[in-house]
N, C-alpha and C. Protein backbone atom coordinates (compact mmCIF):
# COMPACT_ATOMS: atom_id res chain seq x y z
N UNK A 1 28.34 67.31 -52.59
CA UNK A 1 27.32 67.46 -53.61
C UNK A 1 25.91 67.57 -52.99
N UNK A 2 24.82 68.28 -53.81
CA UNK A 2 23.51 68.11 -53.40
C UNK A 2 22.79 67.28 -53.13
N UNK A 3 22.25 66.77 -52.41
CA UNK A 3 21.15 65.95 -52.55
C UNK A 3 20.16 65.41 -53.51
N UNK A 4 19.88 66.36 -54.66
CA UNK A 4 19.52 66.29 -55.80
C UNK A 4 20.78 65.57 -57.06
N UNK A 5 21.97 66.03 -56.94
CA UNK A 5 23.20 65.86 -57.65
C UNK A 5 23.34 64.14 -57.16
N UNK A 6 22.90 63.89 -55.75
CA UNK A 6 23.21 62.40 -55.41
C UNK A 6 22.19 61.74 -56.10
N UNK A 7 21.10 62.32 -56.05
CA UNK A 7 20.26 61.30 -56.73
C UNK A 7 20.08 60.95 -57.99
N UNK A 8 20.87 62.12 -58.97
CA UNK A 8 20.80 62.01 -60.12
C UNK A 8 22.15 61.02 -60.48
N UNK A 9 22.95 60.91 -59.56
CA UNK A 9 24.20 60.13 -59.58
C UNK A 9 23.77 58.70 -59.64
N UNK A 10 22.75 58.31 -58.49
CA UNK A 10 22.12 57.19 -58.26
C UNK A 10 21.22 56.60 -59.20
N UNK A 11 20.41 57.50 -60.07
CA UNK A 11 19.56 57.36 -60.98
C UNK A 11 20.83 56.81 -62.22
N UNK A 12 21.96 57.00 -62.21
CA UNK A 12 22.82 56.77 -62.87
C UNK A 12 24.07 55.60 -63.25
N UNK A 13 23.12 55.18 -61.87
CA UNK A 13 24.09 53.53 -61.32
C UNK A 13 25.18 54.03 -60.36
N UNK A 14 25.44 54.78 -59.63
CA UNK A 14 26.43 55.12 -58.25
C UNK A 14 25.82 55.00 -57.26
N UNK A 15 26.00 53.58 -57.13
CA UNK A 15 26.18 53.02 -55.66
C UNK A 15 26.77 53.64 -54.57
N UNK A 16 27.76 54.78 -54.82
CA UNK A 16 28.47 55.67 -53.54
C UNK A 16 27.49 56.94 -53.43
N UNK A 17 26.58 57.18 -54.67
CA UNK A 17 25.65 58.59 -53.82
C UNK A 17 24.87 57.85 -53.29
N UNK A 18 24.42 56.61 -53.52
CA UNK A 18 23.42 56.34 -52.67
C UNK A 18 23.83 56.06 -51.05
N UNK A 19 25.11 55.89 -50.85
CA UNK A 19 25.65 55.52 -49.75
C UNK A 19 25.72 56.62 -49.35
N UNK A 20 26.16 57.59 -49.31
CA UNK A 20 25.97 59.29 -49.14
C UNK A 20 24.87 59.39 -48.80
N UNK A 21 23.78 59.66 -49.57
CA UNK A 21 22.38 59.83 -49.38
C UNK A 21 21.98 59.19 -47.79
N UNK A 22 22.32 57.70 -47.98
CA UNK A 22 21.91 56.97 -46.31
C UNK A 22 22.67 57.32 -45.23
N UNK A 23 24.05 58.08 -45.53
CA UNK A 23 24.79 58.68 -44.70
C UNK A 23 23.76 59.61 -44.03
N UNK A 24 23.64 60.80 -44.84
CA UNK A 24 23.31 62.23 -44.40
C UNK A 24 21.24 61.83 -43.99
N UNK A 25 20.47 61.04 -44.19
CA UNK A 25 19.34 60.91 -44.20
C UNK A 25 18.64 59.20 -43.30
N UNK A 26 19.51 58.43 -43.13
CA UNK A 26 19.17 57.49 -42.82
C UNK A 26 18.25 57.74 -41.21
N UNK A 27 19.06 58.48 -39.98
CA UNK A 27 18.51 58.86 -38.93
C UNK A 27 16.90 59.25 -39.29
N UNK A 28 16.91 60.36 -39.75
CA UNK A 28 15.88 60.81 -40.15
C UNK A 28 14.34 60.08 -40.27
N UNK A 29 15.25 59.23 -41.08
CA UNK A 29 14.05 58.18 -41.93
C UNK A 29 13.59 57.12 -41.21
N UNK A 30 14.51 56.91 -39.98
CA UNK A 30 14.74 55.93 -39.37
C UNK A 30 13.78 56.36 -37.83
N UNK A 31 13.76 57.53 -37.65
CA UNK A 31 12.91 58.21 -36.56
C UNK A 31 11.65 58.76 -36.85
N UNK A 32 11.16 59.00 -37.98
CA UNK A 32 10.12 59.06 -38.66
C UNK A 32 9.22 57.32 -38.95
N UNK A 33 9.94 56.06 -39.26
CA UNK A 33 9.41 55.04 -39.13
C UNK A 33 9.46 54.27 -38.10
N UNK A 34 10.18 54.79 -36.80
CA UNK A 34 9.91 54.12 -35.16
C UNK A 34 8.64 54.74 -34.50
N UNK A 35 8.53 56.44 -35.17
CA UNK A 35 6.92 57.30 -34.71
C UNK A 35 6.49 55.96 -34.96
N UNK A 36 6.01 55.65 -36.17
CA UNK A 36 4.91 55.13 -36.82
C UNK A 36 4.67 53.69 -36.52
N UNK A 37 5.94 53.16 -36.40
CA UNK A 37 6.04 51.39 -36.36
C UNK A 37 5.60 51.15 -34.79
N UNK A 38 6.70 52.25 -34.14
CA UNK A 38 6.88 51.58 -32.75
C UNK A 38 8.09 50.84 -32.39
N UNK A 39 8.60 50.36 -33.31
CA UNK A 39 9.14 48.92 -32.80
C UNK A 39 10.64 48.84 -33.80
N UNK A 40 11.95 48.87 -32.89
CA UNK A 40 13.36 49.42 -34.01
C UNK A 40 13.25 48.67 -34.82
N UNK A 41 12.64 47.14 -34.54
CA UNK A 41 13.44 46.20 -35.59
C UNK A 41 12.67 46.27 -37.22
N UNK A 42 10.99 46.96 -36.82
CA UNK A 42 10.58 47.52 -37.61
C UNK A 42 10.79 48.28 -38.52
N UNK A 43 11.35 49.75 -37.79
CA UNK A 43 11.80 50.40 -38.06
C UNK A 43 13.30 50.84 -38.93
N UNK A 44 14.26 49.50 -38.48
CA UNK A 44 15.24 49.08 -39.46
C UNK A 44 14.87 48.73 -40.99
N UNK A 45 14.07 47.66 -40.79
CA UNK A 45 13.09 47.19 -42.08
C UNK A 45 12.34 48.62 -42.81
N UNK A 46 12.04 49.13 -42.23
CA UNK A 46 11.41 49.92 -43.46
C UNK A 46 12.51 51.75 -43.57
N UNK A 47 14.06 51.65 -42.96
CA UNK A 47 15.04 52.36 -43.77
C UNK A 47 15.47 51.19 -44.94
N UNK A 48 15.74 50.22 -44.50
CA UNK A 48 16.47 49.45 -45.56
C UNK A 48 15.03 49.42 -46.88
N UNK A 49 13.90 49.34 -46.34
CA UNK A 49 13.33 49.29 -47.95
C UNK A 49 13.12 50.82 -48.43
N UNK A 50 13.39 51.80 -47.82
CA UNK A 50 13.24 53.13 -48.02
C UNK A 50 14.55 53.28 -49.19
N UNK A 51 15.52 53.01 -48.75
CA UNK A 51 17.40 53.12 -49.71
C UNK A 51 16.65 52.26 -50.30
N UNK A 52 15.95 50.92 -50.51
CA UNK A 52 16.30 50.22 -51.84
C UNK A 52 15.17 51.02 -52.88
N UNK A 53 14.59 51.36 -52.26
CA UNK A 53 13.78 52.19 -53.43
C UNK A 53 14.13 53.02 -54.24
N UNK A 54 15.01 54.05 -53.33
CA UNK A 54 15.55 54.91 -53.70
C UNK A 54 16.29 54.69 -54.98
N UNK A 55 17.73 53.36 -54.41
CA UNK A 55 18.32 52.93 -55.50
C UNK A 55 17.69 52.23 -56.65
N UNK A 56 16.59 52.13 -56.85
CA UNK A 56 15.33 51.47 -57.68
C UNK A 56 15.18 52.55 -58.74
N UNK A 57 14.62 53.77 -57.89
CA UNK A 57 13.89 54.50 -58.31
C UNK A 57 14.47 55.75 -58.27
N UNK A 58 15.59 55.96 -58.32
CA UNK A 58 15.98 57.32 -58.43
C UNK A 58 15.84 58.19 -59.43
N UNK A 59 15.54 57.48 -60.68
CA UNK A 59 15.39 58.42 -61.55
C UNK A 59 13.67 59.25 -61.62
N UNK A 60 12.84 58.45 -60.78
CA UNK A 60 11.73 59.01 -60.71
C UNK A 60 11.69 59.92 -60.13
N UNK A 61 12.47 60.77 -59.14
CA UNK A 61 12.75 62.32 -58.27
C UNK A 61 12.23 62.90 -59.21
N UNK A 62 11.19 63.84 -58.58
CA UNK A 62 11.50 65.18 -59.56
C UNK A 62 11.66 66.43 -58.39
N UNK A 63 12.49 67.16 -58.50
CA UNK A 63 12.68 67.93 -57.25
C UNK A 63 12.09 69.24 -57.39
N UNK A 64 10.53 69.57 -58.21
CA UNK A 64 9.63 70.06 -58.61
C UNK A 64 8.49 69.85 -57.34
N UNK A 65 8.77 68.50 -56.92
CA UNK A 65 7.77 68.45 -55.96
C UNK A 65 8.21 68.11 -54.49
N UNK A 66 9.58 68.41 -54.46
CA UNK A 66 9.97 68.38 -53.19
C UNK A 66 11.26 68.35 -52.73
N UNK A 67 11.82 68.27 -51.91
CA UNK A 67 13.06 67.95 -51.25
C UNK A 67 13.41 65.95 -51.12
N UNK A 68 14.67 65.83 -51.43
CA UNK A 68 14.94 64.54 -51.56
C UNK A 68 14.50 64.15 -49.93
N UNK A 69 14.80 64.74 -48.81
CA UNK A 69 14.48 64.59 -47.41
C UNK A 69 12.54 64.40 -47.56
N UNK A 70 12.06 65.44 -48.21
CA UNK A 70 10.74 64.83 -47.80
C UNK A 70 10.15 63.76 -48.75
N UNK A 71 10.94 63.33 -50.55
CA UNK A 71 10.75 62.66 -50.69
C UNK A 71 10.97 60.78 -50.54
N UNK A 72 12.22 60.90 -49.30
CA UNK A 72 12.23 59.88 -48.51
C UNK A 72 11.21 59.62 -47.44
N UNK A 73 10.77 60.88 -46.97
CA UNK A 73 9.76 60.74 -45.89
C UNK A 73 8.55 60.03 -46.58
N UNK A 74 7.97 60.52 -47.58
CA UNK A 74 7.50 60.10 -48.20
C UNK A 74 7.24 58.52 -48.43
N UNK A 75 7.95 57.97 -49.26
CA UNK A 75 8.40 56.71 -49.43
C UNK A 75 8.55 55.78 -48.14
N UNK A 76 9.09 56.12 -47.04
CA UNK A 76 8.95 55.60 -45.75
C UNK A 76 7.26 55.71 -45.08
């Protein structure tokens, strides 16, 4: 499924797109907040609050203004 399709899954209470989602995006998010932090253990800390947002806030996506990838970047 899409990336968009996961999040609307998640926005939906599925706990498995969101697990998907951290599958295919977690690296990402995770190398984008070691640039910035510096420091992994940091950098662990702010994927794990990046997914809980997500699962928070999924229904707030609008994919009008972006890609679920840059709106994790985002959020991180």
């Amino acid at each position: 499924p899409s990336d968009a399709l996961l999040v609307a899954r998640a926005a939906a209470g599925d706990a498995r797109a969101v697990s998907a989602l951290y599958d295919r995006h977690w690296a990402a998010v995770y190398a984008l907040a070691h640039a910035v932090v510096r420091d992994p253990v940091d950098a662990e800390d702010v994927v794990a609050a990046t997914f809980a947002r997500l699962w928070r806030d999924a229904a707030r996506y609008d994919p009008a203004r972006g890609t679920v990838a840059v709106w994790l970047a985002v959020v991180a």
